[in-house]
PDB file of N, CA and C in Angstrom:
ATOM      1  N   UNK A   1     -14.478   5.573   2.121  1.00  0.00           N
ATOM      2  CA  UNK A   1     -13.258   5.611   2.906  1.00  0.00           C
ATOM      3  C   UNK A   1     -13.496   5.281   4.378  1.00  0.00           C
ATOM      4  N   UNK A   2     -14.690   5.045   5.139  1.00  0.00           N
ATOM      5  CA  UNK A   2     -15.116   4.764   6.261  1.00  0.00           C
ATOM      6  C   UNK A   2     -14.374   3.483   6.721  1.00  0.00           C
ATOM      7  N   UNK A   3     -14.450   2.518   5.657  1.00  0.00           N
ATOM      8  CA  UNK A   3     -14.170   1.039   6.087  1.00  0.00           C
ATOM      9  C   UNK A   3     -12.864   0.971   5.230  1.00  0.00           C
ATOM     10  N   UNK A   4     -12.307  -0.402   5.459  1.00  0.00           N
ATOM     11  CA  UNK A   4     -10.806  -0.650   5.023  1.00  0.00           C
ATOM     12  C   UNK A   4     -11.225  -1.156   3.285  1.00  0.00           C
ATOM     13  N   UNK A   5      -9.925  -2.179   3.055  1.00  0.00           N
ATOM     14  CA  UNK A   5     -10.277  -2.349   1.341  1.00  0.00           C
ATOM     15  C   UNK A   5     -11.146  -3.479   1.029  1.00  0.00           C
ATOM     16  N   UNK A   6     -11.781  -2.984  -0.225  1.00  0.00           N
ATOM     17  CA  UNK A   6     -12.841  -4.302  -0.501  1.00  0.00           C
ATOM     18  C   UNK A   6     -12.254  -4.849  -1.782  1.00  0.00           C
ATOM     19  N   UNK A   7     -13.024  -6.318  -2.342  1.00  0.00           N
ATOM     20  CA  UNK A   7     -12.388  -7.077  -3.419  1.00  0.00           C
ATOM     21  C   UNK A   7     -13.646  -7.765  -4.304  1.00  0.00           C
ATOM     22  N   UNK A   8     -13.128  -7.860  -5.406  1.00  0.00           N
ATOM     23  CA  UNK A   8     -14.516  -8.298  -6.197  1.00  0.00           C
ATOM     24  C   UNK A   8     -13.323  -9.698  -6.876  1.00  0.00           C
ATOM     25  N   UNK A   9     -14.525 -10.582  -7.194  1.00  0.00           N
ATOM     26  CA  UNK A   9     -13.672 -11.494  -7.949  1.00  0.00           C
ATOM     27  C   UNK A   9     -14.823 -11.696  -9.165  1.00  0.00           C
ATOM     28  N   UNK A  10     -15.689 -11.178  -9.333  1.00  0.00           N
ATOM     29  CA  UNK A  10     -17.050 -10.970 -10.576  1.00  0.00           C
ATOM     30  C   UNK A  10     -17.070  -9.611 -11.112  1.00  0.00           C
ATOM     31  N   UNK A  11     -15.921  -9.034 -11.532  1.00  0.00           N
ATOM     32  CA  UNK A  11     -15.838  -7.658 -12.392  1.00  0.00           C
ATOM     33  C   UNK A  11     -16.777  -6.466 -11.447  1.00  0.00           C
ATOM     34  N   UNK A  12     -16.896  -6.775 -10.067  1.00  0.00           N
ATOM     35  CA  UNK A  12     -17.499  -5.534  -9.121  1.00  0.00           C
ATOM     36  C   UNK A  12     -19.379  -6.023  -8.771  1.00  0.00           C
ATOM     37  N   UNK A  13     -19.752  -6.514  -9.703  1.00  0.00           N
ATOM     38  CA  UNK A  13     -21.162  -7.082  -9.197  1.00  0.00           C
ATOM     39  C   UNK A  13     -21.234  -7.371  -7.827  1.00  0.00           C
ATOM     40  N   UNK A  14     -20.191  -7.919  -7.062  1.00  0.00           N
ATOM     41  CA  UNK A  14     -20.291  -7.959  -5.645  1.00  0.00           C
ATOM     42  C   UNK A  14     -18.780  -7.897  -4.585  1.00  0.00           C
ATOM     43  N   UNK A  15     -18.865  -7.451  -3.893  1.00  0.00           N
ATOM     44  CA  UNK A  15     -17.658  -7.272  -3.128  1.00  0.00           C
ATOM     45  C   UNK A  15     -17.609  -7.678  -1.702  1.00  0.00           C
ATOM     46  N   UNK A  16     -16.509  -8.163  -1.202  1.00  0.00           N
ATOM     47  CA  UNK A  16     -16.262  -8.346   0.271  1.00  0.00           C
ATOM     48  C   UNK A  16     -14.984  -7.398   0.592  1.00  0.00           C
ATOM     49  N   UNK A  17     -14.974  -7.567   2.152  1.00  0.00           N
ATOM     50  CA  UNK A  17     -14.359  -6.680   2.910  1.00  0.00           C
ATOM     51  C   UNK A  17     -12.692  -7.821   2.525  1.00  0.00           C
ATOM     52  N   UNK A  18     -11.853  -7.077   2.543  1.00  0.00           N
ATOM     53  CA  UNK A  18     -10.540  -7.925   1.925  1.00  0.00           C
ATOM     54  C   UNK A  18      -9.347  -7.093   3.510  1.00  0.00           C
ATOM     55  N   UNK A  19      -9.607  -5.953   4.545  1.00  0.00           N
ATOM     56  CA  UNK A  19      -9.053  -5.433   5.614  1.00  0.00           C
ATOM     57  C   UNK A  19      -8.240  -4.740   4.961  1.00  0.00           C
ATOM     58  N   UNK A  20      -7.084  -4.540   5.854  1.00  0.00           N
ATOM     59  CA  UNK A  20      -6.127  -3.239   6.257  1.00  0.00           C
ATOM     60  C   UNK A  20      -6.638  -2.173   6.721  1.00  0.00           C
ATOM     61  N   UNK A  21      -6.517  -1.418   6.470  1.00  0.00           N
ATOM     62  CA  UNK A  21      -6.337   0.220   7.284  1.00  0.00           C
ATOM     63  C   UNK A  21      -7.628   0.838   7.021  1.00  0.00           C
ATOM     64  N   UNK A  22      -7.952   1.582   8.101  1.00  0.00           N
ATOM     65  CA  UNK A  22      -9.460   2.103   8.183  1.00  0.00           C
ATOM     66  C   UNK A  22      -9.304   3.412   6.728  1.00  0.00           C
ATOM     67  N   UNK A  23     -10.013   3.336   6.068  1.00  0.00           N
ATOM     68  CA  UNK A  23     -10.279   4.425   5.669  1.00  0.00           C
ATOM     69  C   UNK A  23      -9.156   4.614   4.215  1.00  0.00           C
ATOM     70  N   UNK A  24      -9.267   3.196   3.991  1.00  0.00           N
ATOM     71  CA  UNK A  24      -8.194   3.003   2.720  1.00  0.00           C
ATOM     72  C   UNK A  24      -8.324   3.916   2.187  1.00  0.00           C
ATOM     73  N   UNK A  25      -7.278   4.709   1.322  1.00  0.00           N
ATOM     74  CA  UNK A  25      -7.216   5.522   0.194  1.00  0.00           C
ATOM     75  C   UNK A  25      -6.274   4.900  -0.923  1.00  0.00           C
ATOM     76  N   UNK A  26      -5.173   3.906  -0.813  1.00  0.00           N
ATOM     77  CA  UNK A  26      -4.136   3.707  -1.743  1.00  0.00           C
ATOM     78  C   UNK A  26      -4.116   2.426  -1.584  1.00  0.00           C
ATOM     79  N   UNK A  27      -3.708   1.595  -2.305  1.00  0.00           N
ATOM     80  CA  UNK A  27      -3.162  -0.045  -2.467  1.00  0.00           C
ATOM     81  C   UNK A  27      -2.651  -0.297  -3.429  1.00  0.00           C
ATOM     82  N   UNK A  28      -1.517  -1.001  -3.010  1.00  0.00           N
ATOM     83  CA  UNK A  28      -0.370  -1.934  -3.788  1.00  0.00           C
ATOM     84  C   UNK A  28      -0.645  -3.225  -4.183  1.00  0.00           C
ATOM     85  N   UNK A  29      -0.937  -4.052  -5.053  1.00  0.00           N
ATOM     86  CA  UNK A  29       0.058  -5.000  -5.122  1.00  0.00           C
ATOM     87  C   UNK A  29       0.912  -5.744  -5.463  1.00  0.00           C
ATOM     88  N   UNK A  30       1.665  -6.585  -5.254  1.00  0.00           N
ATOM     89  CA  UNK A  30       3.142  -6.701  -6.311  1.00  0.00           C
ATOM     90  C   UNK A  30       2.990  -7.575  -7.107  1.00  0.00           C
ATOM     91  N   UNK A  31       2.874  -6.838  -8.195  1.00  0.00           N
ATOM     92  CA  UNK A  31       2.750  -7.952  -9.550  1.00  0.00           C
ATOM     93  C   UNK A  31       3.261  -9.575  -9.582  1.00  0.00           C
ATOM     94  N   UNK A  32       4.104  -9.244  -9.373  1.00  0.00           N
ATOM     95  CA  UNK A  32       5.087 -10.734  -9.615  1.00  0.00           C
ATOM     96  C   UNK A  32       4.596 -11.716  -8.052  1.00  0.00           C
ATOM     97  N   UNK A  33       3.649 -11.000  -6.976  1.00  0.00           N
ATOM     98  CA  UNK A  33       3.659 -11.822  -5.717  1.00  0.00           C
ATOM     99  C   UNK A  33       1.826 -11.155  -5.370  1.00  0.00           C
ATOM    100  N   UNK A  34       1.082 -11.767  -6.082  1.00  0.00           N
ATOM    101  CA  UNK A  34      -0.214 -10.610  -5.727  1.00  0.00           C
ATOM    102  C   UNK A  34      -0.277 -11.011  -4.233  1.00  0.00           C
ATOM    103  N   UNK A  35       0.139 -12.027  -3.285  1.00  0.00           N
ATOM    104  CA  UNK A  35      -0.440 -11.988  -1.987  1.00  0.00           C
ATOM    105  C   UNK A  35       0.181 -10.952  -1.160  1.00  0.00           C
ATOM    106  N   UNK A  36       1.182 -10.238  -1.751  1.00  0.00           N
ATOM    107  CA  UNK A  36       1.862  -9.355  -0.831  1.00  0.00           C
ATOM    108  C   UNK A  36       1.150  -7.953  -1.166  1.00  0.00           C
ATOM    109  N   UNK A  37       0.684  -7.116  -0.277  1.00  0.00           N
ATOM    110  CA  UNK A  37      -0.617  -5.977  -0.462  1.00  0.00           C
ATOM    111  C   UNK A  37       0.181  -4.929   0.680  1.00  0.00           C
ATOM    112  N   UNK A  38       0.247  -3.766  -0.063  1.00  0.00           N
ATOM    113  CA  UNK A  38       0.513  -2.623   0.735  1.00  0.00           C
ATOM    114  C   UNK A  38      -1.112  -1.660   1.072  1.00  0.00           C
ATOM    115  N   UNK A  39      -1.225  -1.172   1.725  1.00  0.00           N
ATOM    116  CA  UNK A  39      -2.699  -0.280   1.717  1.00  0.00           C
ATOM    117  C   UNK A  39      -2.341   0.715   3.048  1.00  0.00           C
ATOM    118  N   UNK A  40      -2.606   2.170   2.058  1.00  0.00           N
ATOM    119  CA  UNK A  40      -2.229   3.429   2.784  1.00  0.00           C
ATOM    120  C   UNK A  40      -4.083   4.089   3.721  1.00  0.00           C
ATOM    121  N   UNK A  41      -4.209   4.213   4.708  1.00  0.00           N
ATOM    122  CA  UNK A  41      -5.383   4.631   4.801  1.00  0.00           C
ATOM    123  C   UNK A  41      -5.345   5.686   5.996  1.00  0.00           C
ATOM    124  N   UNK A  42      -6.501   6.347   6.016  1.00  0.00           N
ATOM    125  CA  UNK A  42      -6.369   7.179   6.761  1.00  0.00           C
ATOM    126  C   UNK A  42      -6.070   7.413   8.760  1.00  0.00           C
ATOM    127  N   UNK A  43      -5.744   5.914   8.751  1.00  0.00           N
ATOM    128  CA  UNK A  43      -4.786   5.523  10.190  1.00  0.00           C
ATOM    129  C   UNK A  43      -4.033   5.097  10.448  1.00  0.00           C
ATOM    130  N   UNK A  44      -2.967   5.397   8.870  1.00  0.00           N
ATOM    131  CA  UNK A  44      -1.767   4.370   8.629  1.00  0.00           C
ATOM    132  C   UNK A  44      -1.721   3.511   7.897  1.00  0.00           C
ATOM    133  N   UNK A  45      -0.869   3.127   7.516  1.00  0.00           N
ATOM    134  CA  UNK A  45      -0.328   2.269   6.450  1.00  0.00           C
ATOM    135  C   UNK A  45      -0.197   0.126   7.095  1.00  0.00           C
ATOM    136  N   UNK A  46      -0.949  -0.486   6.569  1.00  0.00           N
ATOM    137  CA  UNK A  46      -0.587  -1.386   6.429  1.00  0.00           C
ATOM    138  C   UNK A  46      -0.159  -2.854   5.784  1.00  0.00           C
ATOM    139  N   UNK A  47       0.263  -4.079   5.716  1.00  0.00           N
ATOM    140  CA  UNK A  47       0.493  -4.979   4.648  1.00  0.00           C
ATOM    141  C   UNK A  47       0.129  -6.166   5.219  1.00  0.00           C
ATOM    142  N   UNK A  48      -0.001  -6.847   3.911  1.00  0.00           N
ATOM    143  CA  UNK A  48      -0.249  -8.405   3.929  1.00  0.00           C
ATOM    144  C   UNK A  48       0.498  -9.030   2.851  1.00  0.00           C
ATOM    145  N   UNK A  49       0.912 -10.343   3.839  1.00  0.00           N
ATOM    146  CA  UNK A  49       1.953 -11.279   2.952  1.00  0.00           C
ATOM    147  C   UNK A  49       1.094 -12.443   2.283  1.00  0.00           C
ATOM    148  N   UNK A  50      -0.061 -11.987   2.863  1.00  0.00           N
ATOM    149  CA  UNK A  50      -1.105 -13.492   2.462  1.00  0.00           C
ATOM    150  C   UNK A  50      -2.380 -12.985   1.966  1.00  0.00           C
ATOM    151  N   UNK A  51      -2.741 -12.135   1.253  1.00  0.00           N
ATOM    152  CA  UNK A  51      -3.645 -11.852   0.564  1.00  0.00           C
ATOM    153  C   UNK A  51      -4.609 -11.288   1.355  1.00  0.00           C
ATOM    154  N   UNK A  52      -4.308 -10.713   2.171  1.00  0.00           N
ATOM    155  CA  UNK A  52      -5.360 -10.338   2.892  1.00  0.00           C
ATOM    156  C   UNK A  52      -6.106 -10.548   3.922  1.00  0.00           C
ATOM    157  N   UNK A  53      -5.411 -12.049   4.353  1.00  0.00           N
ATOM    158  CA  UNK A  53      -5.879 -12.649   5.367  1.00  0.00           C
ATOM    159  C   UNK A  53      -5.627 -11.956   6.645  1.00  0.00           C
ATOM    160  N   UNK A  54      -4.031 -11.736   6.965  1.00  0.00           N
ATOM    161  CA  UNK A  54      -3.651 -11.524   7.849  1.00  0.00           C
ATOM    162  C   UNK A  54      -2.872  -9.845   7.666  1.00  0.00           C
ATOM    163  N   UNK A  55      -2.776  -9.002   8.276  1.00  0.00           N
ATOM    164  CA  UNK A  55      -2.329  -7.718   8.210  1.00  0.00           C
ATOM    165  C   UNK A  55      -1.437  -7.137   9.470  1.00  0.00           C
ATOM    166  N   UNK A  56      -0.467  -6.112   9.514  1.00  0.00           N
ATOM    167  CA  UNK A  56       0.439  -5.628  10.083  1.00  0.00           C
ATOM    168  C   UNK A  56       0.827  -4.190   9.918  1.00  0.00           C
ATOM    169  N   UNK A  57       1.024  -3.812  10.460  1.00  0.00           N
ATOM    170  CA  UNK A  57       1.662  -2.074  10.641  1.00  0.00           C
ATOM    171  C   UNK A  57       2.917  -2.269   9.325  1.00  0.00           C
ATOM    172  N   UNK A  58       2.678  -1.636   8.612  1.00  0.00           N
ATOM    173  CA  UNK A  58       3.822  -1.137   7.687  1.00  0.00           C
ATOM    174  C   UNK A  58       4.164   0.155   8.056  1.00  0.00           C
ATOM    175  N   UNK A  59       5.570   0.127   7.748  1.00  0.00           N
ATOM    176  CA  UNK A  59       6.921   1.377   7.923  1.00  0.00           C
ATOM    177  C   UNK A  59       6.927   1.829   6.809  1.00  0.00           C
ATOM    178  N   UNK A  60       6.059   2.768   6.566  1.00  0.00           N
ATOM    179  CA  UNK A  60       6.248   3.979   5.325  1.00  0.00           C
ATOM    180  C   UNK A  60       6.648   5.475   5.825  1.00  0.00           C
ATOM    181  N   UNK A  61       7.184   5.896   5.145  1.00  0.00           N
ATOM    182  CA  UNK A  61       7.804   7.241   5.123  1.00  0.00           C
ATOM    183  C   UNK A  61       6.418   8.494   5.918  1.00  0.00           C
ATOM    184  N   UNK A  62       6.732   9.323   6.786  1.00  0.00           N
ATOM    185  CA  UNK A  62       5.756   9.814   7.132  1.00  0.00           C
ATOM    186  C   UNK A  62       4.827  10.798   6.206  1.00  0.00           C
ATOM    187  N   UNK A  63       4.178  11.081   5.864  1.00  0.00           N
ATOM    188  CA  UNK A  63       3.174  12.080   5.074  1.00  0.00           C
ATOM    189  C   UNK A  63       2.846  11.009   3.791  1.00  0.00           C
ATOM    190  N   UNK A  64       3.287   9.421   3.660  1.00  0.00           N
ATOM    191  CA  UNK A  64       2.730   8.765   2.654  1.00  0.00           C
ATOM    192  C   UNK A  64       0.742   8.977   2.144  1.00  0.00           C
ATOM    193  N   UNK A  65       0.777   8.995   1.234  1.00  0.00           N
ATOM    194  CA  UNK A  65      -0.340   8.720   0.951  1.00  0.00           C
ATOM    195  C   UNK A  65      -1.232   8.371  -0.585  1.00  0.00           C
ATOM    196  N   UNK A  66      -0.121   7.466  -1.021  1.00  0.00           N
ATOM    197  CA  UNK A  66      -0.275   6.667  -2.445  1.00  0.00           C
ATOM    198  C   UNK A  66       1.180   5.773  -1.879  1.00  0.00           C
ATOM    199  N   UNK A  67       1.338   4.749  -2.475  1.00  0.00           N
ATOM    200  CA  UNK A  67       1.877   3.449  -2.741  1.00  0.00           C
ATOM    201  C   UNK A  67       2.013   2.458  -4.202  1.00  0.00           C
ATOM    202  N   UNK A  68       2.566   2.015  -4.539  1.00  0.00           N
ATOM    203  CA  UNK A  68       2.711   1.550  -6.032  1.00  0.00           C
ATOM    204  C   UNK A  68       3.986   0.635  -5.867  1.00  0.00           C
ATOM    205  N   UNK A  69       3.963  -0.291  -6.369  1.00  0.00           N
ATOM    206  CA  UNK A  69       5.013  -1.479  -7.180  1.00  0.00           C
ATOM    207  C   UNK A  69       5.567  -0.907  -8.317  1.00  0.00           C
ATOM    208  N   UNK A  70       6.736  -1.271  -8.769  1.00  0.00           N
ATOM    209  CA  UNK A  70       7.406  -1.165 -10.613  1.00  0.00           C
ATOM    210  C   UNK A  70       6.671  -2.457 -10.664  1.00  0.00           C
ATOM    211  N   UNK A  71       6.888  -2.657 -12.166  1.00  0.00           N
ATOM    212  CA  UNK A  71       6.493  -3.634 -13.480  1.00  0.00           C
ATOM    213  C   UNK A  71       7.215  -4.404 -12.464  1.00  0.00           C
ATOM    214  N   UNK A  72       8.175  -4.943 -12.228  1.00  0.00           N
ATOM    215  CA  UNK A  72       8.734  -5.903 -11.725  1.00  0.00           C
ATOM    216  C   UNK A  72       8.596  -6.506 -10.597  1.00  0.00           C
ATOM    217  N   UNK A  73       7.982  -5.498  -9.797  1.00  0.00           N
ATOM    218  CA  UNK A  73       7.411  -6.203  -7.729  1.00  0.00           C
ATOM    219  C   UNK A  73       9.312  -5.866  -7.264  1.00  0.00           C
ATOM    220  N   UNK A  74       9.849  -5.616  -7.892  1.00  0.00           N
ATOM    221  CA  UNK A  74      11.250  -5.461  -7.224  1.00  0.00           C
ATOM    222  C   UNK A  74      11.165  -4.160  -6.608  1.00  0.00           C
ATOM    223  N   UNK A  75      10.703  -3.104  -6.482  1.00  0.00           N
ATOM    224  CA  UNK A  75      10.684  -2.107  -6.248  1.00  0.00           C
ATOM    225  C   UNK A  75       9.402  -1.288  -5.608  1.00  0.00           C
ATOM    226  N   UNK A  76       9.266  -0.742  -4.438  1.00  0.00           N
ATOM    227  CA  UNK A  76       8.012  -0.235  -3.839  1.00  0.00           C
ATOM    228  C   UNK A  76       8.241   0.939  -3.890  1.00  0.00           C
ATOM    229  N   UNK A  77       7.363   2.203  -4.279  1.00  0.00           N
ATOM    230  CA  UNK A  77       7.351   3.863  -4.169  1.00  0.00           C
ATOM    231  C   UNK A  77       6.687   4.172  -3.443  1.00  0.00           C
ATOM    232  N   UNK A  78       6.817   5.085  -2.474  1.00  0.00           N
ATOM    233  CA  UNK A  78       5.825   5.726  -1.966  1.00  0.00           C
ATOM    234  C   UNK A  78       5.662   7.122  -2.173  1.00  0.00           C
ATOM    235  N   UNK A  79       4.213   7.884  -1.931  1.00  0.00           N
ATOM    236  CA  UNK A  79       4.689   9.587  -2.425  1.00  0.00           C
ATOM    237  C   UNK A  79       3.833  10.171  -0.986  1.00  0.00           C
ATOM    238  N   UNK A  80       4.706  11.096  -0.684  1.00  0.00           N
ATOM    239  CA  UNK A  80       4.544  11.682   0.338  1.00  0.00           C
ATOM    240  C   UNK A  80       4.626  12.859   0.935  1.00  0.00           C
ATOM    241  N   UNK A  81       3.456  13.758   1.744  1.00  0.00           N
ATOM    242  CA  UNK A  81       3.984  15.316   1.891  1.00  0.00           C
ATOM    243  C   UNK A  81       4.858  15.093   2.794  1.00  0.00           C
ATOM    244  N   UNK A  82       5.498  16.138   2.362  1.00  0.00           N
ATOM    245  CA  UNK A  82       6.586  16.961   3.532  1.00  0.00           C
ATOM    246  C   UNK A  82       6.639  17.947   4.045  1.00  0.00           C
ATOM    247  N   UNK A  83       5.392  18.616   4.649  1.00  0.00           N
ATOM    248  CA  UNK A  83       4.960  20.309   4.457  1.00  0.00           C
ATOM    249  C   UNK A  83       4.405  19.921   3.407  1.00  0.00           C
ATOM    250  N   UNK A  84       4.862  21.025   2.562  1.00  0.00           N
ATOM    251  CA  UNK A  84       4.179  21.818   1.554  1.00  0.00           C
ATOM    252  C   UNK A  84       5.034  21.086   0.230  1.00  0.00           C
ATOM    253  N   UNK A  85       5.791  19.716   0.407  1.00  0.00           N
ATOM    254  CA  UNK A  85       6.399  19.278  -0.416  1.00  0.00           C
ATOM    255  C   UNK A  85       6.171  17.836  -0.544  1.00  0.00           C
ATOM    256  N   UNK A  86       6.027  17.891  -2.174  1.00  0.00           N
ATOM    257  CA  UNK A  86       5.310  16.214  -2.627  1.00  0.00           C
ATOM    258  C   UNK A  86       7.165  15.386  -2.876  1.00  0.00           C
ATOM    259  N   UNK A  87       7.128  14.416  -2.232  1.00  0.00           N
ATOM    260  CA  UNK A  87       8.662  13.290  -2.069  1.00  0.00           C
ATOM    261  C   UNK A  87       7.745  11.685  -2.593  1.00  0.00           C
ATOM    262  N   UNK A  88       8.629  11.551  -3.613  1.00  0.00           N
ATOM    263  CA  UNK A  88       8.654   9.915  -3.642  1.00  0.00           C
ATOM    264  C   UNK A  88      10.110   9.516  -3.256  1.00  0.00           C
ATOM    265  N   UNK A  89       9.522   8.433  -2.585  1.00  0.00           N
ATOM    266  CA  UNK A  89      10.449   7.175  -1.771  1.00  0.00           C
ATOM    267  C   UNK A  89      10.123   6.061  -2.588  1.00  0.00           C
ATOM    268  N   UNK A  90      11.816   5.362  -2.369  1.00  0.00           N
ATOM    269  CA  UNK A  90      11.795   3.888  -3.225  1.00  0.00           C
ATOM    270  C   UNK A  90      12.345   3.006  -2.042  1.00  0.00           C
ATOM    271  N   UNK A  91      11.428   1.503  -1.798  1.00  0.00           N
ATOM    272  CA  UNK A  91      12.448   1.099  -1.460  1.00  0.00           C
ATOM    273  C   UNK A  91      12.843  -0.196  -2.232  1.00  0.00           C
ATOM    274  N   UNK A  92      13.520  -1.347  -2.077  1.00  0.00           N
ATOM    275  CA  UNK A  92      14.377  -1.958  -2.824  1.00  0.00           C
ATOM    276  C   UNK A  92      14.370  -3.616  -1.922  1.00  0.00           C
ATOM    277  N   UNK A  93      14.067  -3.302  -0.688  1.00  0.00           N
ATOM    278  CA  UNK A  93      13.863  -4.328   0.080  1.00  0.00           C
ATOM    279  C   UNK A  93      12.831  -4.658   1.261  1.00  0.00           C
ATOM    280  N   UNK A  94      11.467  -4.659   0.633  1.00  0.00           N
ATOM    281  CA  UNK A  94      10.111  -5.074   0.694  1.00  0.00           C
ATOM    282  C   UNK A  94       9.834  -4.125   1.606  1.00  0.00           C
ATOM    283  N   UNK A  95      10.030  -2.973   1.628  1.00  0.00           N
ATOM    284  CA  UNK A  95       9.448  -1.625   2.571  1.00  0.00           C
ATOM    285  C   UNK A  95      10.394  -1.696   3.734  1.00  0.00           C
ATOM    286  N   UNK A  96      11.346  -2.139   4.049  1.00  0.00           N
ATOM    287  CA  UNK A  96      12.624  -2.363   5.545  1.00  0.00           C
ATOM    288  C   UNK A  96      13.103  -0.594   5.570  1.00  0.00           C
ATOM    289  N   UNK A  97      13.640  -0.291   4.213  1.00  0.00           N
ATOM    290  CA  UNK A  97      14.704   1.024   4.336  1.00  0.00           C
ATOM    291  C   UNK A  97      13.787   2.114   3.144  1.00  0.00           C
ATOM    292  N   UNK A  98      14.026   3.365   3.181  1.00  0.00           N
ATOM    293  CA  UNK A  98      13.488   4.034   2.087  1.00  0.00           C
ATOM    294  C   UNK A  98      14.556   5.182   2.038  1.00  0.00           C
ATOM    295  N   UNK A  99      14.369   5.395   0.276  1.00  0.00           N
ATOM    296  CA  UNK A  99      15.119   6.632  -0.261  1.00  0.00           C
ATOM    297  C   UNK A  99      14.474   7.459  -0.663  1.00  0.00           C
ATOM    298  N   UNK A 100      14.469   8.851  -0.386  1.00  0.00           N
ATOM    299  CA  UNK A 100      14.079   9.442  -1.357  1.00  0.00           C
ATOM    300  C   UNK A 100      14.384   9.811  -2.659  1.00  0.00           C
ATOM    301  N   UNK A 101      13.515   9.507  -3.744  1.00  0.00           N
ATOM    302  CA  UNK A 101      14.070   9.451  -5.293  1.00  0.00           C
ATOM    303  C   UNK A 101      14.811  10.938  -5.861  1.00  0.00           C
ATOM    304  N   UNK A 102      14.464  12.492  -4.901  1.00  0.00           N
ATOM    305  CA  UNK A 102      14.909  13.142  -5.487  1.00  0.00           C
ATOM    306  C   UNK A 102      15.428  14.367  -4.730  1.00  0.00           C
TER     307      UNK A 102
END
């Protein structure tokens, strides 16, 4: 968790540094668009529209700390404390607005 996310393209035999957020713990990416990458880490949340090349501050819900796509890439979750309370958030339009699901 020291460094951001890494990527294998040989089943893990070797890996490179692929960025985002120091201390990755979570990553997205959207099925239907793999260059678009969410990654939750321990200095914030950020994304890439290009595989990794390039990265940006993502707007996730505060206490996020997991991230996930539906089957479809239409839909982003996030789960998040609130205190002492676990919240998933959906949003519907590429991380802009979030709901909470419950």
């Amino acid at each position: 968790m020291a460094g951001a996310l890494k990527t294998s393209t040989d089943g893990g035999r070797t890996w490179k540094d692929l960025g985002g957020p120091t201390g990755a713990m979570a990553a997205a990416w959207n099925p239907k668009n793999i260059n678009q990458i969410y990654a939750v880490g321990m200095n914030g949340a950020e994304q890439s529209a290009d595989g990794g090349k390039t990265w940006k501050e993502a707007d996730l819900p505060k206490g996020t700390s997991a991230v996930g796509y539906d089957a479809t890439g239409s839909a982003l979750y996030a789960g998040a404390l609130d205190g002492q309370t676990a919240r998933t958030y959906r949003s519907t339009d590429g991380g802009t607005t979030w709901k909470a699901t419950s």
